[in-house]
Protein backbone atom coordinates (compact mmCIF):
# COMPACT_ATOMS: atom_id res chain seq x y z
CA UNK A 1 -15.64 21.16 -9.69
CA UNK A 2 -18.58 19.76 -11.81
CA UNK A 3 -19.45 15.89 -10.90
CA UNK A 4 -18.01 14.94 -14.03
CA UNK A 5 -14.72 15.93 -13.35
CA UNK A 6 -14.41 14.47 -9.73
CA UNK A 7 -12.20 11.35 -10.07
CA UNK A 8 -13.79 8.26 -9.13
CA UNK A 9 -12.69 6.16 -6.40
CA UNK A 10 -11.07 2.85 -7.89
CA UNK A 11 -11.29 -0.38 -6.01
CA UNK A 12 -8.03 -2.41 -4.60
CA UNK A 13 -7.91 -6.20 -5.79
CA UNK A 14 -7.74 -8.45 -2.66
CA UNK A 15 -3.93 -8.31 -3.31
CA UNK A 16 -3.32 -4.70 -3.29
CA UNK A 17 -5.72 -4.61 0.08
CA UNK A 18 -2.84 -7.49 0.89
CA UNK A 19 0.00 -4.54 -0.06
CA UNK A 20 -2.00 -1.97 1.83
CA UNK A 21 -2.40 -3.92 5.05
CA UNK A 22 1.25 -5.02 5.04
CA UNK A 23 2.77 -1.48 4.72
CA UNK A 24 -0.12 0.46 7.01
CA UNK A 25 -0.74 -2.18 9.58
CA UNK A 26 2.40 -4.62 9.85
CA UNK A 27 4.88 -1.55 8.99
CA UNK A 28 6.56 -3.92 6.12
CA UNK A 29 8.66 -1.85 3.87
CA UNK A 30 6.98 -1.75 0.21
CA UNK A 31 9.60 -4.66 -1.23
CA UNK A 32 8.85 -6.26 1.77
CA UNK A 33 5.22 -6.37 1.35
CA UNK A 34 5.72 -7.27 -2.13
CA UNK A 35 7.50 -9.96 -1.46
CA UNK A 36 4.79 -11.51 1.04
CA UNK A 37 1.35 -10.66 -0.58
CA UNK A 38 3.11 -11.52 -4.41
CA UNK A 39 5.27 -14.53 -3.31
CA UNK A 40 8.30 -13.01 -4.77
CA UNK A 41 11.37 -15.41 -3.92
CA UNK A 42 9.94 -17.20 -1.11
CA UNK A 43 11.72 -16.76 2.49
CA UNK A 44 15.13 -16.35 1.27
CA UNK A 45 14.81 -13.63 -1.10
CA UNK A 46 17.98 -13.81 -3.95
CA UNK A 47 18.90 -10.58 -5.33
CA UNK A 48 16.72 -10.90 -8.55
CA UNK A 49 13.63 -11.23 -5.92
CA UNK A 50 13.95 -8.58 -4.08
CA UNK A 51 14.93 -6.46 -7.62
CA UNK A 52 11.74 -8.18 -9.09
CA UNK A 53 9.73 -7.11 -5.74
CA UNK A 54 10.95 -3.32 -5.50
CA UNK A 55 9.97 -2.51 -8.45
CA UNK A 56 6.42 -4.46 -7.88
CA UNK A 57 6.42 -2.36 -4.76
CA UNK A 58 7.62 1.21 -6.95
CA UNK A 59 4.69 0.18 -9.48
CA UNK A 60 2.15 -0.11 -6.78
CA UNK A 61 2.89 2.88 -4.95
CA UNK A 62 2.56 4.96 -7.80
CA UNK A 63 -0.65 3.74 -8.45
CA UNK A 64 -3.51 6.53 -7.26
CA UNK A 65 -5.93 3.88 -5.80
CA UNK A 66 -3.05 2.38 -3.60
CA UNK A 67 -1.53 5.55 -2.40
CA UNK A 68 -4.91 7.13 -1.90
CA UNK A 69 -5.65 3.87 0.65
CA UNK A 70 -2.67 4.65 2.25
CA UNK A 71 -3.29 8.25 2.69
CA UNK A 72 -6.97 7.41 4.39
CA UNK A 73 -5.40 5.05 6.25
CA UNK A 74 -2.77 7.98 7.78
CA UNK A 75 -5.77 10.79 8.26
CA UNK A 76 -7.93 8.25 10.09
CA UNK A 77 -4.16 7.44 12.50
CA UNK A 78 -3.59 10.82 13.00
CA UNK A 79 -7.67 11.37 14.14
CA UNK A 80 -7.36 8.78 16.61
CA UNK A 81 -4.74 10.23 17.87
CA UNK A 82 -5.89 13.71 17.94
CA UNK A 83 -8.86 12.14 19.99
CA UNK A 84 -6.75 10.68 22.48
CA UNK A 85 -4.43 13.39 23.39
CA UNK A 86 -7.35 15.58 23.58
C-alpha cells in the first residue's frame, strides 16, 4: 500500500472524545451517551429525545474516526488483559 493511499487518521472534536469516553469507559449505551455529551432532552428524556439521540448515536457510530477510537480503545482492553492473565 503506497503512502498515498493509507487513510489518514481524523481527529475527534472534544464532543465525540465526550461520545467515546461515555460508551468505552462509563459503558453508556450509544443513545445514552448521546443524550449526555449532546444534551438531548435533559434528565427525563421524552420519546422525540431519545428518537432525536439514537439516531445522533447511529450517525456517530458510523463515522470511521469514532468507531476506529473505539476499536483502539478494545485492542488496548484486551492487551491489558492478556498481560494480566499471563
Amino acid at each position: 500500500m503506497t503512502k498515498e493511499n493509507i487513510p489518514k487518521k481524523r481527529k475527534l472534536t472534544d464532543k465525540q472524545k465526550a461520545f467515546v469516553h461515555k460508551i468505552a469507559i462509563e459503558k453508556k449505551t450509544g443513545t445514552q451517551a448521546a443524550m449526555e455529551v449532546y444534551n438531548i432532552g435533559g434528565k427525563h428524556g421524552t420519546t422525540d429525545a431519545l428518537n432525536v439521540a439514537g439516531a445522533m448515536a447511529s450517525e456517530n457510530l458510523a463515522k470511521p474516526s469514532i468507531s476506529s477510537a473505539l476499536d483502539d480503545l478494545a485492542d488496548k482492553a484486551k492487551s491489558i488483559l492478556e498481560k494480566v492473565l499471563d
